[in-house]
C-alpha atoms as a PDB file:
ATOM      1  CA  UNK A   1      24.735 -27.921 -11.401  1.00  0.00           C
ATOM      2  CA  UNK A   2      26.317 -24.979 -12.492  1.00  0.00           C
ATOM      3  CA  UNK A   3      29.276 -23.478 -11.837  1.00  0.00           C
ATOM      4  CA  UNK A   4      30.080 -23.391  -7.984  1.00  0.00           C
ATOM      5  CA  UNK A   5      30.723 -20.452  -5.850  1.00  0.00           C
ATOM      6  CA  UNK A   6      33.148 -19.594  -3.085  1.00  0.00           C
ATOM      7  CA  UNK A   7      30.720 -17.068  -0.429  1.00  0.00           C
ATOM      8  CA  UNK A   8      33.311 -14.470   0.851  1.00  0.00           C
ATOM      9  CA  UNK A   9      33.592 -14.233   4.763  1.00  0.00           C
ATOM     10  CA  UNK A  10      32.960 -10.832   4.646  1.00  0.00           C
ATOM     11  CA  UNK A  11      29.164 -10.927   3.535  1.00  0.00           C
ATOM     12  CA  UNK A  12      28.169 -11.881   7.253  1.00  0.00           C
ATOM     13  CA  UNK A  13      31.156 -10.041   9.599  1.00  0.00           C
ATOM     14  CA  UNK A  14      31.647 -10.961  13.156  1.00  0.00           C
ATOM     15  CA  UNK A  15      30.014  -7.349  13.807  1.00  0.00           C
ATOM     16  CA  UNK A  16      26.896  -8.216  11.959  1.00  0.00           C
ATOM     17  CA  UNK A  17      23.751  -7.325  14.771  1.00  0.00           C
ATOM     18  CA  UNK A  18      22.379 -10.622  13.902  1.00  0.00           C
ATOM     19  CA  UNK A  19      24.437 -12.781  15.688  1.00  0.00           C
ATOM     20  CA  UNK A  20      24.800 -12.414  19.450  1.00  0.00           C
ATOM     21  CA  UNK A  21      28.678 -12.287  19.561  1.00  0.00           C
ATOM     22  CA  UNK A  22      31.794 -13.773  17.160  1.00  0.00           C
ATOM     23  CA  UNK A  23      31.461 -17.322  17.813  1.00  0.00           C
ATOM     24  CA  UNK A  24      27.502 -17.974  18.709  1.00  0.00           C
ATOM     25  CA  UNK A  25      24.421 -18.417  16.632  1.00  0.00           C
ATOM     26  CA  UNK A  26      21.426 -15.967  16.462  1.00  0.00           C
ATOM     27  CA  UNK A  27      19.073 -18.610  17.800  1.00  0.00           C
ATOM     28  CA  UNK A  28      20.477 -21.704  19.153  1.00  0.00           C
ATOM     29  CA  UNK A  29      19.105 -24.936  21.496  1.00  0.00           C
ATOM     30  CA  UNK A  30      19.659 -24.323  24.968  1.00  0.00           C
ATOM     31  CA  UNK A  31      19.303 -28.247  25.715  1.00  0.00           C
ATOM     32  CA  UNK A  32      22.559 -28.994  25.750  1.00  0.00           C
ATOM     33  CA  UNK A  33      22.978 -30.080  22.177  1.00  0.00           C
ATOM     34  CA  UNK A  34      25.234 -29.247  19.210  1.00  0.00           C
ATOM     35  CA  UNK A  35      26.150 -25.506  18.788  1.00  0.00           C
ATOM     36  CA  UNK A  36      27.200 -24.917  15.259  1.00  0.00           C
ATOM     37  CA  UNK A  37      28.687 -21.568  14.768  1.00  0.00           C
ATOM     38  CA  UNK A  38      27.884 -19.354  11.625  1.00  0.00           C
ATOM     39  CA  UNK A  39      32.169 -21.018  11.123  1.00  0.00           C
ATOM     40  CA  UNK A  40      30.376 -24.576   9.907  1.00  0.00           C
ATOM     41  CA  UNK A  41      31.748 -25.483   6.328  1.00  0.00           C
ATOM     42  CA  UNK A  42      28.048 -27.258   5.924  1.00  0.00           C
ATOM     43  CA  UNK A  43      25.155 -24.570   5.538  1.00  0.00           C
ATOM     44  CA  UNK A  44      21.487 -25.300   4.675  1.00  0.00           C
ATOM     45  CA  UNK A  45      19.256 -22.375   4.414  1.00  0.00           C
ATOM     46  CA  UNK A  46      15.185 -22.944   4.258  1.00  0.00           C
ATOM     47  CA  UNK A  47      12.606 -21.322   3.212  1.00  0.00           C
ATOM     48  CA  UNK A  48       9.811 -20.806   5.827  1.00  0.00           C
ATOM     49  CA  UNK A  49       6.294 -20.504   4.838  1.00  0.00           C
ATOM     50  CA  UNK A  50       4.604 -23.784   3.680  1.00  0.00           C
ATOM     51  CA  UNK A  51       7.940 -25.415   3.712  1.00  0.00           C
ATOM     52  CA  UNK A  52       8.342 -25.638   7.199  1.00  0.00           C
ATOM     53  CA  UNK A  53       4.871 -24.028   8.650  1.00  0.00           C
ATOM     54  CA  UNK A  54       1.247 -23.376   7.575  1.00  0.00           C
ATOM     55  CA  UNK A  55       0.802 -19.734   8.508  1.00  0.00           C
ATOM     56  CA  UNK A  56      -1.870 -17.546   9.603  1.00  0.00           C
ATOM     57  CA  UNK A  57      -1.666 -14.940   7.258  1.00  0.00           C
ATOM     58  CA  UNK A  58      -4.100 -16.026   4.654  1.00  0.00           C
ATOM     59  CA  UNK A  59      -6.928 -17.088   6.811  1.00  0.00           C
ATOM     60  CA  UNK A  60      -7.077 -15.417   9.772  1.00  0.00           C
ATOM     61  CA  UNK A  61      -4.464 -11.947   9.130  1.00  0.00           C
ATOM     62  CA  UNK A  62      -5.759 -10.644   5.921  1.00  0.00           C
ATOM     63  CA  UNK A  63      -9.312 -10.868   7.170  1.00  0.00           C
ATOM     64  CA  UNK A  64      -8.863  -8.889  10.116  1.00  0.00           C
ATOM     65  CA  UNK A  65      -6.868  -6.179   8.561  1.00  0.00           C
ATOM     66  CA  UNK A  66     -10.065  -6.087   5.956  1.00  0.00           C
ATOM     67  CA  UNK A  67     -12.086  -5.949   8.764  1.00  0.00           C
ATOM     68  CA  UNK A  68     -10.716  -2.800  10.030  1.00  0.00           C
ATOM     69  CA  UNK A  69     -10.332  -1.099   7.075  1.00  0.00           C
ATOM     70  CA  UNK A  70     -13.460  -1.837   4.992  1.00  0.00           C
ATOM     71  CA  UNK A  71     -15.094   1.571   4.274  1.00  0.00           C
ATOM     72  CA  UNK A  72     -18.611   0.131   2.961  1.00  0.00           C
ATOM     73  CA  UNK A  73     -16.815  -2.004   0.630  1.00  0.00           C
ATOM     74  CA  UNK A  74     -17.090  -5.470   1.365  1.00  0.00           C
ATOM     75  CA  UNK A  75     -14.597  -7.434   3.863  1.00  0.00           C
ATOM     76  CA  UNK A  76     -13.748  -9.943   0.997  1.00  0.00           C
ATOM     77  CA  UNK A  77     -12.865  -6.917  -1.362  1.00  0.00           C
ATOM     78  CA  UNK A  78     -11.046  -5.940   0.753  1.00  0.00           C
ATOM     79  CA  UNK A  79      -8.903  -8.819   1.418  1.00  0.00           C
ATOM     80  CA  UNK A  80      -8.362  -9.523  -2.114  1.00  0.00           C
ATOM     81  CA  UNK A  81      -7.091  -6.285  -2.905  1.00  0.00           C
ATOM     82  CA  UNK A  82      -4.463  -7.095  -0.467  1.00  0.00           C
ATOM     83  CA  UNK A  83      -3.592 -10.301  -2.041  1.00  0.00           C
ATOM     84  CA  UNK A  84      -3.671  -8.569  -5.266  1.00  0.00           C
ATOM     85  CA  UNK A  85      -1.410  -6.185  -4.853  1.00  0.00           C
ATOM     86  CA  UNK A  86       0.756  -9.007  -3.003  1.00  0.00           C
ATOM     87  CA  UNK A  87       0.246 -11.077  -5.953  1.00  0.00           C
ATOM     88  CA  UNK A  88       1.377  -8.055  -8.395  1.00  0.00           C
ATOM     89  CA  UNK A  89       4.097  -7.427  -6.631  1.00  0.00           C
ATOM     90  CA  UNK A  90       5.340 -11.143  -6.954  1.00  0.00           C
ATOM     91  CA  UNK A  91       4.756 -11.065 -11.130  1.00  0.00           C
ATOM     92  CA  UNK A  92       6.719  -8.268 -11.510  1.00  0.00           C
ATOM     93  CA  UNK A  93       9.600  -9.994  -9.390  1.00  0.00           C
ATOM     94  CA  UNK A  94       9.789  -7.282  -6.912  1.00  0.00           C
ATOM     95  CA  UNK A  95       9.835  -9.711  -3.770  1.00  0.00           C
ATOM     96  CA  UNK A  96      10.638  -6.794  -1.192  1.00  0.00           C
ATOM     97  CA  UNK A  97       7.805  -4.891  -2.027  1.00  0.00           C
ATOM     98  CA  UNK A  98       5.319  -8.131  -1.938  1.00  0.00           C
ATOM     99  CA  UNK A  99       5.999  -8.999   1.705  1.00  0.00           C
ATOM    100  CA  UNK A 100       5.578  -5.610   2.964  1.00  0.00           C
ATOM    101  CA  UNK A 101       2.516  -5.958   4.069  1.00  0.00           C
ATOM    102  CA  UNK A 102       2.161  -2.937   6.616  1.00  0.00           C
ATOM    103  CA  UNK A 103       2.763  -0.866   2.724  1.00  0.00           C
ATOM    104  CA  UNK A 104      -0.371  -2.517   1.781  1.00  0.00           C
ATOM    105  CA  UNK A 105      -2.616  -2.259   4.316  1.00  0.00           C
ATOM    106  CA  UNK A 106      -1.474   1.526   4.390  1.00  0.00           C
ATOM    107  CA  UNK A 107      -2.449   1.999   0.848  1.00  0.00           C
ATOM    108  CA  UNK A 108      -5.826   0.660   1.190  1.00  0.00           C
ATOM    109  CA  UNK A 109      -6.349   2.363   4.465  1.00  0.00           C
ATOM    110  CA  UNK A 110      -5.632   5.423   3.180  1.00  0.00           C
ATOM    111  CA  UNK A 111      -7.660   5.217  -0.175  1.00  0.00           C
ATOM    112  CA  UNK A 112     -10.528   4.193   2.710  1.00  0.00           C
ATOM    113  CA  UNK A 113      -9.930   7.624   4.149  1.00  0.00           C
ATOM    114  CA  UNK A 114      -8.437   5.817   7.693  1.00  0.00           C
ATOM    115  CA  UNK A 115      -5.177   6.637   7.076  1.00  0.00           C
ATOM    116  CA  UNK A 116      -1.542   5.631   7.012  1.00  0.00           C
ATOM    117  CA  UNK A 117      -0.949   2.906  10.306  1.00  0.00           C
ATOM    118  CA  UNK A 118      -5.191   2.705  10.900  1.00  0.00           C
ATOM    119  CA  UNK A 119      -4.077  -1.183  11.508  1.00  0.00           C
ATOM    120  CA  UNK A 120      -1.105  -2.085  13.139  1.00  0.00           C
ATOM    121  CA  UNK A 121      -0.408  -5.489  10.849  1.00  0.00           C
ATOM    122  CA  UNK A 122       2.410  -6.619  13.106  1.00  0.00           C
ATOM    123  CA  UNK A 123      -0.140  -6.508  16.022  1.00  0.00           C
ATOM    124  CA  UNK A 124      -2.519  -8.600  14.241  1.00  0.00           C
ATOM    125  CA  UNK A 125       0.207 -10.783  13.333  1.00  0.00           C
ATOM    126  CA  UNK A 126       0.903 -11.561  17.064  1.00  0.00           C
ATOM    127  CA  UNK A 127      -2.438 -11.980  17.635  1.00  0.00           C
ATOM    128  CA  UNK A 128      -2.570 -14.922  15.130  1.00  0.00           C
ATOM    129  CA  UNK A 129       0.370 -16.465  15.591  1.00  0.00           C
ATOM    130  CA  UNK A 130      -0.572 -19.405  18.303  1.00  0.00           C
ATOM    131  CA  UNK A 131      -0.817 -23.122  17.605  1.00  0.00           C
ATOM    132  CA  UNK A 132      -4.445 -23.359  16.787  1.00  0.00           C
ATOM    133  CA  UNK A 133      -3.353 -21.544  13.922  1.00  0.00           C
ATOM    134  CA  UNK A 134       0.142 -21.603  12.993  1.00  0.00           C
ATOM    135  CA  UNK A 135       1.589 -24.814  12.329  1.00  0.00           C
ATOM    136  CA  UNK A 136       4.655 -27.269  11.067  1.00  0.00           C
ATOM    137  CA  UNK A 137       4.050 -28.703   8.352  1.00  0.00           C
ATOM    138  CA  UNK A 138       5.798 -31.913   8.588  1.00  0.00           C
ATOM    139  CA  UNK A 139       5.368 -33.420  12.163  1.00  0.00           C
ATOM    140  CA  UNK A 140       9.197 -34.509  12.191  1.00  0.00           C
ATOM    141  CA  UNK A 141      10.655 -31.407  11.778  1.00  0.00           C
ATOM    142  CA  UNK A 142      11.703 -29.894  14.849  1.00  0.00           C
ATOM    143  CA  UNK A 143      13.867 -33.732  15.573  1.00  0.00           C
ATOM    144  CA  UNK A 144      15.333 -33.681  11.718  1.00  0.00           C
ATOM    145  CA  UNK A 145      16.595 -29.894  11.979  1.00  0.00           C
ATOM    146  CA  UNK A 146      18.528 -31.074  15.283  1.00  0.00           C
ATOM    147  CA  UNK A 147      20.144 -34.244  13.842  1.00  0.00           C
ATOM    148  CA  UNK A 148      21.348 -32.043  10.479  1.00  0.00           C
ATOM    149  CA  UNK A 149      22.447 -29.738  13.302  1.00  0.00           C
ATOM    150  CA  UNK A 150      24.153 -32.213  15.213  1.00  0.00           C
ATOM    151  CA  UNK A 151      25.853 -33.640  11.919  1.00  0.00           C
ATOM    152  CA  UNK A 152      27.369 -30.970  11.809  1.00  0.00           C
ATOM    153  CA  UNK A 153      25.116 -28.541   9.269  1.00  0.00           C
ATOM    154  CA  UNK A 154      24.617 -24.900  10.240  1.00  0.00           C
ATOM    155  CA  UNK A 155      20.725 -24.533  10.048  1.00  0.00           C
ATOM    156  CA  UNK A 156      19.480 -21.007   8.463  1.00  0.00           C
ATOM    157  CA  UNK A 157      15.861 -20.053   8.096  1.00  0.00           C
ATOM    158  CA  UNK A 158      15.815 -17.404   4.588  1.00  0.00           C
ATOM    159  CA  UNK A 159      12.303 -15.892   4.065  1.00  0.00           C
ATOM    160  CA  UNK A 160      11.516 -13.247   2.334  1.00  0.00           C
ATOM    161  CA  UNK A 161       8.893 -12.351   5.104  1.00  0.00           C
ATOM    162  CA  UNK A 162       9.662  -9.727   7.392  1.00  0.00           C
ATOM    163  CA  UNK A 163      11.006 -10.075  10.639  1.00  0.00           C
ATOM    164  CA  UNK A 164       7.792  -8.967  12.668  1.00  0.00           C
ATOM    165  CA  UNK A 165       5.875 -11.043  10.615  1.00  0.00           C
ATOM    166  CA  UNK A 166       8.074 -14.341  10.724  1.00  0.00           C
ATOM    167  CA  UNK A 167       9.527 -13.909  14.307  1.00  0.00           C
ATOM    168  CA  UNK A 168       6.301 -14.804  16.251  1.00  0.00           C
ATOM    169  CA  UNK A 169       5.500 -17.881  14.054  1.00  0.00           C
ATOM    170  CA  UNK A 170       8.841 -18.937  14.432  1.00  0.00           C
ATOM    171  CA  UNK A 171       8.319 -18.671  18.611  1.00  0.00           C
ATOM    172  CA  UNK A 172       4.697 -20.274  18.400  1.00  0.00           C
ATOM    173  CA  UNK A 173       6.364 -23.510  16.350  1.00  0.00           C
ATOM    174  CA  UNK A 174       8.747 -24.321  18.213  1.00  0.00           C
ATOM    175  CA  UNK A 175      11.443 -23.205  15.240  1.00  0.00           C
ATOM    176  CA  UNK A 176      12.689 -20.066  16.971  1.00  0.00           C
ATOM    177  CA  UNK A 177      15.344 -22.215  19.318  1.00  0.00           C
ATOM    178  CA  UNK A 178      16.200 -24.994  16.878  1.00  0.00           C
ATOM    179  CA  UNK A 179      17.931 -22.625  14.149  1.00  0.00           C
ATOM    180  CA  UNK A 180      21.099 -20.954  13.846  1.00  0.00           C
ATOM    181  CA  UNK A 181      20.213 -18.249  12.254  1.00  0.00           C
ATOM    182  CA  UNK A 182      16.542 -16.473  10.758  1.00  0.00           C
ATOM    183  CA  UNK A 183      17.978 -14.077   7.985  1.00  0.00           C
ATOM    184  CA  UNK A 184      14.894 -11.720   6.831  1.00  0.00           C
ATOM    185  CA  UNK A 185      14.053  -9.640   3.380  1.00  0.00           C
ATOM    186  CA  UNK A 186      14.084  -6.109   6.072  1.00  0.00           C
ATOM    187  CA  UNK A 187      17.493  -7.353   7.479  1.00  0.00           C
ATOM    188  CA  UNK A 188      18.912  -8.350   4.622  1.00  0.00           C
ATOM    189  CA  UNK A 189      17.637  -5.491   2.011  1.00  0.00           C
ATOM    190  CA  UNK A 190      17.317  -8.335  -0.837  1.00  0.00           C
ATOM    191  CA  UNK A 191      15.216 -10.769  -1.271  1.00  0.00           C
ATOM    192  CA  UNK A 192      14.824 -14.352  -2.938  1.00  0.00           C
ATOM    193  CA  UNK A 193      15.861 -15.219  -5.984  1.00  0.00           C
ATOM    194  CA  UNK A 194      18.249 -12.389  -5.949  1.00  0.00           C
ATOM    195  CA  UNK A 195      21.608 -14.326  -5.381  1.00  0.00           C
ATOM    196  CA  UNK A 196      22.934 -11.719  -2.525  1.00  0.00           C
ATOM    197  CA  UNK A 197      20.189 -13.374  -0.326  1.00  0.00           C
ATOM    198  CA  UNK A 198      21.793 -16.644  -0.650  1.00  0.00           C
ATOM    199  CA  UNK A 199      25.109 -15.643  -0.845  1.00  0.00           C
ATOM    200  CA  UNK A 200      24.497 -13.313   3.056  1.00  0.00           C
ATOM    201  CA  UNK A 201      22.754 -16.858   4.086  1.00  0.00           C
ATOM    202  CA  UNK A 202      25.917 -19.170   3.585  1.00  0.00           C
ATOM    203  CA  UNK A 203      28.448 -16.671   4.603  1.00  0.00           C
ATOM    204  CA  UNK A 204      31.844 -18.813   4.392  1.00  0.00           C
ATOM    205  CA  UNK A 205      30.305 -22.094   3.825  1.00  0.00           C
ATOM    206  CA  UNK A 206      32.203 -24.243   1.403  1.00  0.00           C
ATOM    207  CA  UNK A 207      28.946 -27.209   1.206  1.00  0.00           C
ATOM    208  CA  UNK A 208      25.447 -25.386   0.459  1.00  0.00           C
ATOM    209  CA  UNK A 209      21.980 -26.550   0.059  1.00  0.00           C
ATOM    210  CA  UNK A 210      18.611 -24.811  -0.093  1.00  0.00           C
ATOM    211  CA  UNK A 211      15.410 -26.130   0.693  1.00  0.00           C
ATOM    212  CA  UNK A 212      12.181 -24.510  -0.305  1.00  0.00           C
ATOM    213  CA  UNK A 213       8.738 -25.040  -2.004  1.00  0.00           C
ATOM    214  CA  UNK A 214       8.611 -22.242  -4.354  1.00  0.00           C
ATOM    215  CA  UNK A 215      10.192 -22.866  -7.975  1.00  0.00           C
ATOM    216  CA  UNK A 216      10.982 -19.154  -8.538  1.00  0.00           C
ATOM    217  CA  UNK A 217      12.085 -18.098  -5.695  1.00  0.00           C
ATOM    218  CA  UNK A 218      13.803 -20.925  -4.103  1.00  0.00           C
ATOM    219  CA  UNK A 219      14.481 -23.543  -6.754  1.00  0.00           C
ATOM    220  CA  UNK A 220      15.553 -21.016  -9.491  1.00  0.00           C
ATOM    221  CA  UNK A 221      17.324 -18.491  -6.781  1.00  0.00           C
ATOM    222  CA  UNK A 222      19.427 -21.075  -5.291  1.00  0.00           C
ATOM    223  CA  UNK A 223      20.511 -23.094  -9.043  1.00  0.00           C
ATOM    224  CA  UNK A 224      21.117 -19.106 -10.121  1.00  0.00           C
ATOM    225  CA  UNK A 225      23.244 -18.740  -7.119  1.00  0.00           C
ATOM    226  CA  UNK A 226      24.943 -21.912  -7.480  1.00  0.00           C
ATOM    227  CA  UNK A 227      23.511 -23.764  -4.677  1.00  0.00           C
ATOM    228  CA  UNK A 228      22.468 -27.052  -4.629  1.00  0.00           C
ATOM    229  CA  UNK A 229      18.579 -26.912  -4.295  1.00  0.00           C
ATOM    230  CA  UNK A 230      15.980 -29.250  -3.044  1.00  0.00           C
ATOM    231  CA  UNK A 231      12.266 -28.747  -3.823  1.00  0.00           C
ATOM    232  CA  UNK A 232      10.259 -29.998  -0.777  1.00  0.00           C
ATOM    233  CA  UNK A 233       6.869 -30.383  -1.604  1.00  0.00           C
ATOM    234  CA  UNK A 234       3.959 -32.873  -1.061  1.00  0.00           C
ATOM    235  CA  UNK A 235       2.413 -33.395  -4.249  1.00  0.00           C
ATOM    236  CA  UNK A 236       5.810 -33.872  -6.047  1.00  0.00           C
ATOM    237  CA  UNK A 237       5.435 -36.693  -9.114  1.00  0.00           C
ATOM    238  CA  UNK A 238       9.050 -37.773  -7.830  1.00  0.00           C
ATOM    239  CA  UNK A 239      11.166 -37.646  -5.029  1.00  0.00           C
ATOM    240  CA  UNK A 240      14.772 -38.227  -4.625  1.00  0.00           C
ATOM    241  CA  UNK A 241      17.663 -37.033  -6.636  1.00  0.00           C
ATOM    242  CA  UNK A 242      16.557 -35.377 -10.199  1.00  0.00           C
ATOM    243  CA  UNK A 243      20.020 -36.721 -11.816  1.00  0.00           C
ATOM    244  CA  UNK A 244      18.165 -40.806 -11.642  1.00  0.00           C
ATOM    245  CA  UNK A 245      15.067 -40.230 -13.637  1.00  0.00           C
ATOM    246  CA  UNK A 246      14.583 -41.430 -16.531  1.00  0.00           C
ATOM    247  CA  UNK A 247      13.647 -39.262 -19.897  1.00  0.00           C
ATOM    248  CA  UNK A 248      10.330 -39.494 -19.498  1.00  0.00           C
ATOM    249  CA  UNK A 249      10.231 -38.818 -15.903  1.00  0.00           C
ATOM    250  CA  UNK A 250      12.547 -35.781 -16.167  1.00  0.00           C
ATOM    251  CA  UNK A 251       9.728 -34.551 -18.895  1.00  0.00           C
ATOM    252  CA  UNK A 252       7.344 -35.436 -16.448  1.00  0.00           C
ATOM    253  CA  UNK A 253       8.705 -33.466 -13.851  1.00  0.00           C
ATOM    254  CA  UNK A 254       9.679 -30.175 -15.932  1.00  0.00           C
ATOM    255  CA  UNK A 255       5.888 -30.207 -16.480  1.00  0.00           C
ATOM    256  CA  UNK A 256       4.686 -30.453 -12.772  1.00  0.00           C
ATOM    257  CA  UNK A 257       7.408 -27.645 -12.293  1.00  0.00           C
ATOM    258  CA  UNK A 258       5.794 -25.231 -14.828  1.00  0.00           C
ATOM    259  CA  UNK A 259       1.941 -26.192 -13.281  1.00  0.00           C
ATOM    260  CA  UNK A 260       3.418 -25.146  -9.785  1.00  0.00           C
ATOM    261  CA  UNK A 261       4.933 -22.528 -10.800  1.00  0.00           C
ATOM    262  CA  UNK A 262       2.203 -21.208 -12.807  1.00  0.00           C
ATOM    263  CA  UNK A 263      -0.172 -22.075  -9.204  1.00  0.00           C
ATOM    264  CA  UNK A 264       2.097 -19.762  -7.576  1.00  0.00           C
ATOM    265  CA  UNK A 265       1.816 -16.771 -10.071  1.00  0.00           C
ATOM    266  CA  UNK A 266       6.183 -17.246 -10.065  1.00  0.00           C
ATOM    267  CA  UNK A 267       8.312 -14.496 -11.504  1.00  0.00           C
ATOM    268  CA  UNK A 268       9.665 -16.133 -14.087  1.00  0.00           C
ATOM    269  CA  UNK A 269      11.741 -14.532 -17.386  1.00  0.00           C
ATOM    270  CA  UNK A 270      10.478 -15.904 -20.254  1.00  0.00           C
ATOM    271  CA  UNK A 271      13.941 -16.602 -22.102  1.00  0.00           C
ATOM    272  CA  UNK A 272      14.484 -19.046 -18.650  1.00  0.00           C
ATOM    273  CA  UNK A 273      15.620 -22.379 -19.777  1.00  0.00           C
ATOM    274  CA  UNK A 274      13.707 -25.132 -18.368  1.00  0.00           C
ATOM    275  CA  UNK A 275      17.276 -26.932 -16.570  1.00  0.00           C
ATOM    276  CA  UNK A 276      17.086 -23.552 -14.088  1.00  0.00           C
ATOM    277  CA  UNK A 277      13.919 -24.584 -12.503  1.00  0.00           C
ATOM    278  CA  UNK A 278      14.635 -28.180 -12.266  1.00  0.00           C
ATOM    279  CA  UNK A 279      15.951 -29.165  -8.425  1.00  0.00           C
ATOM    280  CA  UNK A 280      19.106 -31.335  -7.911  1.00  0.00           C
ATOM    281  CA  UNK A 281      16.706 -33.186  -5.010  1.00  0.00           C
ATOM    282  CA  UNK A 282      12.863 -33.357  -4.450  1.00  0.00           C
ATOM    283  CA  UNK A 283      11.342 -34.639  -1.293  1.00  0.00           C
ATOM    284  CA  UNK A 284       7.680 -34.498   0.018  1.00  0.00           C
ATOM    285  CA  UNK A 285       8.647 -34.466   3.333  1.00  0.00           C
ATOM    286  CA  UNK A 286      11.175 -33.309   5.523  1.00  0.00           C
ATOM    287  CA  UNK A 287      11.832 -36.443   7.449  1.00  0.00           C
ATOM    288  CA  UNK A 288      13.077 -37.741   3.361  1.00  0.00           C
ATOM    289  CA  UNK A 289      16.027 -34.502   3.962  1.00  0.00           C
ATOM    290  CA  UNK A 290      19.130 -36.710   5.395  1.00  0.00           C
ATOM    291  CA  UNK A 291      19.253 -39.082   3.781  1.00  0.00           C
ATOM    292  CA  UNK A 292      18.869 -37.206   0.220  1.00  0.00           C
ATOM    293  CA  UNK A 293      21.790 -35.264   1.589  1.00  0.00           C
ATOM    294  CA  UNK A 294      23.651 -38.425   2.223  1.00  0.00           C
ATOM    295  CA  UNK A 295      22.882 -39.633  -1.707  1.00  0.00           C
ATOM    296  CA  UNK A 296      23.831 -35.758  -3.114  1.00  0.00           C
ATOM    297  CA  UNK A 297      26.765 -36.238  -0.971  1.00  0.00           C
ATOM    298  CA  UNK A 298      29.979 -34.493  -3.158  1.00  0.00           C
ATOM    299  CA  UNK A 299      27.371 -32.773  -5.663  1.00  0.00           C
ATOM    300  CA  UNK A 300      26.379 -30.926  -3.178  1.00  0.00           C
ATOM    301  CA  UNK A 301      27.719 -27.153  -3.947  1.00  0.00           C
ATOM    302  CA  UNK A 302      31.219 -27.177  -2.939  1.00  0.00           C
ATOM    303  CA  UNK A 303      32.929 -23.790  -3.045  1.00  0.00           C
ATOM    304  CA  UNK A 304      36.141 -23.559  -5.593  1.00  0.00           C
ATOM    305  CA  UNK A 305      39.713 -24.294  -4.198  1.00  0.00           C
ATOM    306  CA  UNK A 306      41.888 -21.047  -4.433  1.00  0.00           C
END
């Protein structure tokens, strides 16, 4: 790890319209079970899409908004020029502009001659966004985010989606009521890896972990924010804390880290030193989470004592 950080209790006021009053969370249980307020000393923030759901957008979104703006082109045209210029947006690191999808669809729209809001993407978002076509990715995650919330950990969703875009997934998975807190690029102004995001996600949290599949934006964001990451992803050569492998495991791992990242067209600097994109944890599925909090235990970013 690197050097730790102390988040100021200013960064997320008492005033701030995302939480329903001083002492409550934005999105809470409503079973009965443990409230943590945005006070916990415990945070974990995680990232949303395809770490904790499969969403709609690729398959199901991006075609329709094709379909409604192809102008003799083809529908698959189309479609990738929205990806590209998602993708291009990504490689150049400018994370606020590659979620804005509504931007996109505008820009092809009007180079189709439609016009500026032709296709109402949050509309077609809704649409999407049921079971049959959103879903969890892990089947145990809805009862392992309530026992880190009943421990005692303040649950935070931090995607740099937009909130019309990631509220109605949220709703149709079941996640929407078992959170504290969904912080959003569009609320938030920043985005993954830019530390702010993480540092408006753990407000006065002394003990802070991220979880996320993505090694620029999560794994690298949260080490260059001095959080204690964890990569969760399926087709991970090792799981379990990084700090036990052996030399040739570690070099193992830094080169599955570069193929993902590389897979995922990441943002990354080129002077970057291989240690920043290396995870303190790695699990491949969520229901591995306590107990590799248990093991990180004290490692686990713990803010500096004044």
């Amino acid at each position: 790890m690197g050097a730790v950080v102390c988040w100021p209790d200013t960064v997320v006021g008492a005033d701030d319209h995302r939480f329903r009053d001083s002492g409550a969370p934005v999105h809470g249980r409503t079973d009965g079970g443990n409230q943590v307020t945005r006070r916990s000393t415990r945070a974990i923030t995680f990232d949303l899409d395809d770490t904790l759901i499969r969403n709609a957008f690729g398959s199901w979104v991006i075609p329709e908004i094709a379909e409604h703006i192809t102008n003799g082109d083809p529908e698959a045209d189309v479609a990738r020029s929205l990806q590209q210029r998602h993708r291009k947006a990504l490689e150049r690191g400018d994370a606020l502009a590659a979620y804005d999808w509504q931007a996109h669809t505008d820009a092809l729209a009007e180079e189709a001659g439609l016009g500026a809001g032709a296709v109402d993407v949050a509309a077609v978002v809704r649409r999407h966004a049921v079971p049959s076509k959103v879903r969890l990715v892990h089947e145990k995650t809805i009862p392992v985010l309530r026992s880190l919330r009943d421990d005692g950990w303040r649950v935070v969703i931090l995607t740099n989606g937009f909130r019309v875009y990631q509220e109605p997934v949220l709703r149709s998975t079941g996640l929407w009521d078992e959170v504290d807190q969904v912080l959003t690029t569009d609320d938030l102004g920043w985005a993954k890896p830019d530390p702010r995001a993480f540092a408006a996600a753990f407000g006065g949290a002394t003990t802070t972990v991220h979880v996320g599949d993505r090694i620029d934006h999560d794994i690298r964001g949260a080490r260059g924010a001095a959080v204690t990451s964890v990569l969760m992803r399926q087709d991970a050569p090792f799981v379990g804390r990084m700090a036990e492998l052996d030399p040739d495991q570690l070099a193992e791992m830094r080169g599955y880290l570069l193929e993902a990242a590389a897979a995922q067209r990441a943002a990354i600097p080129a002077a970057t030193e291989p240690a920043d994109l290396m995870p303190d944890a790695v699990v491949a599925d969520i229901v591995e989470l306590p107990p590799v909090l248990d093991e990180l235990g004290k490692e686990a970013t713990t803010a500096r004592q004044p």
